[in-house]
N, C-alpha and C. Protein backbone atom coordinates (compact mmCIF):
# COMPACT_ATOMS: atom_id res chain seq x y z
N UNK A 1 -37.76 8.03 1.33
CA UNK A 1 -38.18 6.78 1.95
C UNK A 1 -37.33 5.63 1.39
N UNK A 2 -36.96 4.77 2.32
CA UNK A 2 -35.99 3.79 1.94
C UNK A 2 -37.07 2.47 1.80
N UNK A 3 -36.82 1.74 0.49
CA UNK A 3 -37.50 0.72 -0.18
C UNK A 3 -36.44 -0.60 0.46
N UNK A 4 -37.05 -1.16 1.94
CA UNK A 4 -36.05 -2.34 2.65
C UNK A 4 -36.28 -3.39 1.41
N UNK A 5 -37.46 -3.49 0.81
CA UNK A 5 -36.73 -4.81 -0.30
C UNK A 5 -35.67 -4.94 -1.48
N UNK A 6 -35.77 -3.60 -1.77
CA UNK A 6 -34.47 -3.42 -2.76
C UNK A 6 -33.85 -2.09 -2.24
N UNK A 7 -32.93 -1.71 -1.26
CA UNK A 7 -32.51 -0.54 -0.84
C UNK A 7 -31.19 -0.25 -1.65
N UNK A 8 -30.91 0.93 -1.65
CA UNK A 8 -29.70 1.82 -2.35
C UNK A 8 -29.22 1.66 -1.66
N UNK A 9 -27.50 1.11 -1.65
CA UNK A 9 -26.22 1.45 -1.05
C UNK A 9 -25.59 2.46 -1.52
N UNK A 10 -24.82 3.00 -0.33
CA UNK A 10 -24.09 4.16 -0.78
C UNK A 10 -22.75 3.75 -0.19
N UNK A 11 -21.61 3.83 -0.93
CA UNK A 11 -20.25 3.55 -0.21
C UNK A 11 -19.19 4.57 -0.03
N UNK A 12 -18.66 4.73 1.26
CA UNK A 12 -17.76 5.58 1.25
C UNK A 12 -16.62 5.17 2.20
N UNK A 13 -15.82 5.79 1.65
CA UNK A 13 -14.38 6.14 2.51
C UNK A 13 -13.76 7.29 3.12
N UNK A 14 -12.86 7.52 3.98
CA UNK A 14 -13.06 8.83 4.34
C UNK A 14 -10.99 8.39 4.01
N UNK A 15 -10.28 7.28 4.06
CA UNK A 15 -8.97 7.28 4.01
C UNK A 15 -8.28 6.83 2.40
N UNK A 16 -9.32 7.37 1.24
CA UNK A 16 -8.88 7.19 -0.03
C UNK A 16 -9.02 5.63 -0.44
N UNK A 17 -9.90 4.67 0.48
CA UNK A 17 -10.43 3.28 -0.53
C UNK A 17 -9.49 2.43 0.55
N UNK A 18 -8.76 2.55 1.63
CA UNK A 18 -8.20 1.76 2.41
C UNK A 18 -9.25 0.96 3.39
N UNK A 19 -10.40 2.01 3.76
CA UNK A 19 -10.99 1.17 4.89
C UNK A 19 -12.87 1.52 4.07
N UNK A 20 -13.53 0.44 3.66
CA UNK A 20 -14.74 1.20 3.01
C UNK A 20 -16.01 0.77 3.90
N UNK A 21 -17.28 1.95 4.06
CA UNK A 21 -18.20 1.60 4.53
C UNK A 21 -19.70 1.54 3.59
N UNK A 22 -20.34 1.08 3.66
CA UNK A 22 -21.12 0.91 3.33
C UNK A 22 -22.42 1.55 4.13
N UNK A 23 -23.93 2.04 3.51
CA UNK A 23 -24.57 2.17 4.21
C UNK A 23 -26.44 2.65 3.56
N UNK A 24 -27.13 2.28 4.16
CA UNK A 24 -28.89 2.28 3.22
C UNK A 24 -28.73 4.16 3.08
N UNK A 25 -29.16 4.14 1.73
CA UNK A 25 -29.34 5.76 1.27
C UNK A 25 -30.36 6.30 2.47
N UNK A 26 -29.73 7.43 2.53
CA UNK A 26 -30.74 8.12 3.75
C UNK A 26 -31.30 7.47 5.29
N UNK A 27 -30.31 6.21 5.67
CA UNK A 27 -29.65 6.01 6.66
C UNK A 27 -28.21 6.39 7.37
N UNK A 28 -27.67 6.65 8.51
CA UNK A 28 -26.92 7.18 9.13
C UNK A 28 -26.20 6.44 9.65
N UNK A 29 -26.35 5.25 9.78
CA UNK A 29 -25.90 3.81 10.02
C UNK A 29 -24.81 3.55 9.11
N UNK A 30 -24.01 2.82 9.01
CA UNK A 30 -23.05 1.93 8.21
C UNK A 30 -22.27 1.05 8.81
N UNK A 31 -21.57 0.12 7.88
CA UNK A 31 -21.06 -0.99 8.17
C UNK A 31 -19.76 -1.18 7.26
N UNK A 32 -18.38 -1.55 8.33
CA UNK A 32 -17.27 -1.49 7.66
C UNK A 32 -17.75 -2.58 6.26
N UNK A 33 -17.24 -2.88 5.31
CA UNK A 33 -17.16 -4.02 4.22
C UNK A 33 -15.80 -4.41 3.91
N UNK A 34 -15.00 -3.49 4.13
CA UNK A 34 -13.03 -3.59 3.81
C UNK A 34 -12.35 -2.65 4.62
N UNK A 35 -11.56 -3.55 4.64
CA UNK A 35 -10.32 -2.21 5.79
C UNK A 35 -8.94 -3.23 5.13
N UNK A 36 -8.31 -2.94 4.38
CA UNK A 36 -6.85 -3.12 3.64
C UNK A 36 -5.69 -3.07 4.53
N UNK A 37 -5.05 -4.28 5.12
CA UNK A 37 -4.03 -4.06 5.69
C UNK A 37 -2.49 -4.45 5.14
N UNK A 38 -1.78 -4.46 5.38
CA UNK A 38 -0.50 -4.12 4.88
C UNK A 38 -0.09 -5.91 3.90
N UNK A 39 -1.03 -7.33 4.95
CA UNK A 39 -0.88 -8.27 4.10
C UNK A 39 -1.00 -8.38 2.57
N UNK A 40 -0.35 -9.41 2.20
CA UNK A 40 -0.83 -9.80 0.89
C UNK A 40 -2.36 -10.63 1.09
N UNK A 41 -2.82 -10.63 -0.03
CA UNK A 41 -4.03 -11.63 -0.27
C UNK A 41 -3.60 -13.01 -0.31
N UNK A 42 -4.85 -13.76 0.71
CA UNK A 42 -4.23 -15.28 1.02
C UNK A 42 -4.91 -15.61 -0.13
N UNK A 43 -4.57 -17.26 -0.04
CA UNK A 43 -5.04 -18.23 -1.37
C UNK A 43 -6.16 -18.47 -1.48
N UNK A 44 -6.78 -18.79 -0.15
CA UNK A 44 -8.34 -18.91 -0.05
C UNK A 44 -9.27 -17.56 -0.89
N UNK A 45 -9.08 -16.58 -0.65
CA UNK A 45 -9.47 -15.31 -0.92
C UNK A 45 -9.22 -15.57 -2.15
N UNK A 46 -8.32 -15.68 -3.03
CA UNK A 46 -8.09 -15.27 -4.39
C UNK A 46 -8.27 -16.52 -4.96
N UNK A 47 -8.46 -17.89 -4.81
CA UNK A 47 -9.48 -19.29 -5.12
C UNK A 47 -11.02 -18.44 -5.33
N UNK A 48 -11.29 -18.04 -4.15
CA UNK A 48 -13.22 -17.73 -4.38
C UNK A 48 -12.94 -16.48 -5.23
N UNK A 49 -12.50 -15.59 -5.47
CA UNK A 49 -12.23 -14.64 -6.81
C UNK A 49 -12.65 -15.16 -7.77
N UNK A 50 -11.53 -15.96 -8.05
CA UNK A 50 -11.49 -16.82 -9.32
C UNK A 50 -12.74 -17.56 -9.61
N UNK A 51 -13.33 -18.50 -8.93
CA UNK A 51 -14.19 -19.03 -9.19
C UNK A 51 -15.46 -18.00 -9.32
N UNK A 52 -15.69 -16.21 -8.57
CA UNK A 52 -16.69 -16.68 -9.12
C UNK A 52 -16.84 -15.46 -10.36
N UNK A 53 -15.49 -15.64 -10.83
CA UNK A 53 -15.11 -14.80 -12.27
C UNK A 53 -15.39 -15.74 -13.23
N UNK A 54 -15.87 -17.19 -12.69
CA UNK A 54 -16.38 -18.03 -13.69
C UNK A 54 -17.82 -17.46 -14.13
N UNK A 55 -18.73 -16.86 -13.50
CA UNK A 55 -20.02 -16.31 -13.73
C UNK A 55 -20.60 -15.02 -13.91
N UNK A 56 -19.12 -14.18 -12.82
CA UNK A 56 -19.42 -12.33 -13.06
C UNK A 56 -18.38 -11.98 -13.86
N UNK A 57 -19.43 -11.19 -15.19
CA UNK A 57 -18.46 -10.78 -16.67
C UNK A 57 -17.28 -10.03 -15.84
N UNK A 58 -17.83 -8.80 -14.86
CA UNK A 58 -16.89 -7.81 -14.54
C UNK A 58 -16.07 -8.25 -13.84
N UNK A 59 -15.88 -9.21 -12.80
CA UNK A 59 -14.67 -10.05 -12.42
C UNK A 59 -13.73 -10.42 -13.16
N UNK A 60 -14.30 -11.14 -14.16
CA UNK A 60 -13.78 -11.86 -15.19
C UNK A 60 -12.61 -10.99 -15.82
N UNK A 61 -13.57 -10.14 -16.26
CA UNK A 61 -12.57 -9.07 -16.85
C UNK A 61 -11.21 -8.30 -16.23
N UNK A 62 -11.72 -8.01 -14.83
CA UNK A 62 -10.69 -7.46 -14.02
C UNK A 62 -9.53 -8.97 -13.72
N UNK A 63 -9.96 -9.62 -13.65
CA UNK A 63 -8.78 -10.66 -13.50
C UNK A 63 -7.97 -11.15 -14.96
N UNK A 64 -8.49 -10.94 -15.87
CA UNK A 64 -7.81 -10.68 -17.22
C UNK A 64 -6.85 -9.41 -17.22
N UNK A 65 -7.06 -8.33 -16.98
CA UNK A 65 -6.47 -7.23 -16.71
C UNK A 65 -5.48 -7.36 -15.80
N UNK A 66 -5.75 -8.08 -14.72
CA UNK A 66 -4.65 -8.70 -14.18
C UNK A 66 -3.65 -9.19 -15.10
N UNK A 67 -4.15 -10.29 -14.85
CA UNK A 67 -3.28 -11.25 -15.65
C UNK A 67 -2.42 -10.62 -16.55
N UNK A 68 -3.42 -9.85 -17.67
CA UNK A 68 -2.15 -9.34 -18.92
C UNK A 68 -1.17 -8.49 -18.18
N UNK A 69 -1.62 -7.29 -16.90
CA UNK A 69 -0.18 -6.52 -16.70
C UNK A 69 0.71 -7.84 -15.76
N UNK A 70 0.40 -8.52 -15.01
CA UNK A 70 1.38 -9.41 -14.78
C UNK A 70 2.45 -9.89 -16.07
N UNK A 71 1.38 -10.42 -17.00
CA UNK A 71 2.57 -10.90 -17.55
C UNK A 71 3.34 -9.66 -18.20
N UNK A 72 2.63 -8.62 -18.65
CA UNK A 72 3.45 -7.67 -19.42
C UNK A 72 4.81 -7.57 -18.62
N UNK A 73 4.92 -7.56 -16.80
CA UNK A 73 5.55 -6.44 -15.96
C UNK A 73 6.20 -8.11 -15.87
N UNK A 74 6.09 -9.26 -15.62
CA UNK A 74 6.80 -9.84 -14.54
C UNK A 74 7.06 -11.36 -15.71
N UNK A 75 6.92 -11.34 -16.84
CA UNK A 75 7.16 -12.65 -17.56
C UNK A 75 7.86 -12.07 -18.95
């Protein structure tokens, strides 16, 4: 039985993390969330990142991780 006030997501891909769906555990339903196309990431997109790596540790962190292999690879 699926609990609609706090339900389990389950995420999958079927093309290795290029296009991902989302969907309620033990529903049959889903909904794209990402599909990766060949662009780069615009500015807008990677502004709201940033900001809200001001509040989520694990953002935070992954954009540090960034950052250091950038500079390791490109400074």
């Amino acid at each position: 039985m699926v609990n609609q006030n706090n339900p389990r997501y389950i995420y999958e891909s079927t093309d290795g993390g290029r296009t991902v769906y989302q969907r309620i555990s033990g529903c049959n339903s889903r909904t794209k969330i990402l599909e990766k196309n060949k662009d780069s990431i615009d500015y807008k997109t990677f502004s709201e990142i940033t900001d809200i790596a001001n509040t989520d540790p694990a953002m935070k962190d992954i954009l540090d991780q960034l950052f250091t292999y950038w500079k390791l690879k490109y400074s």
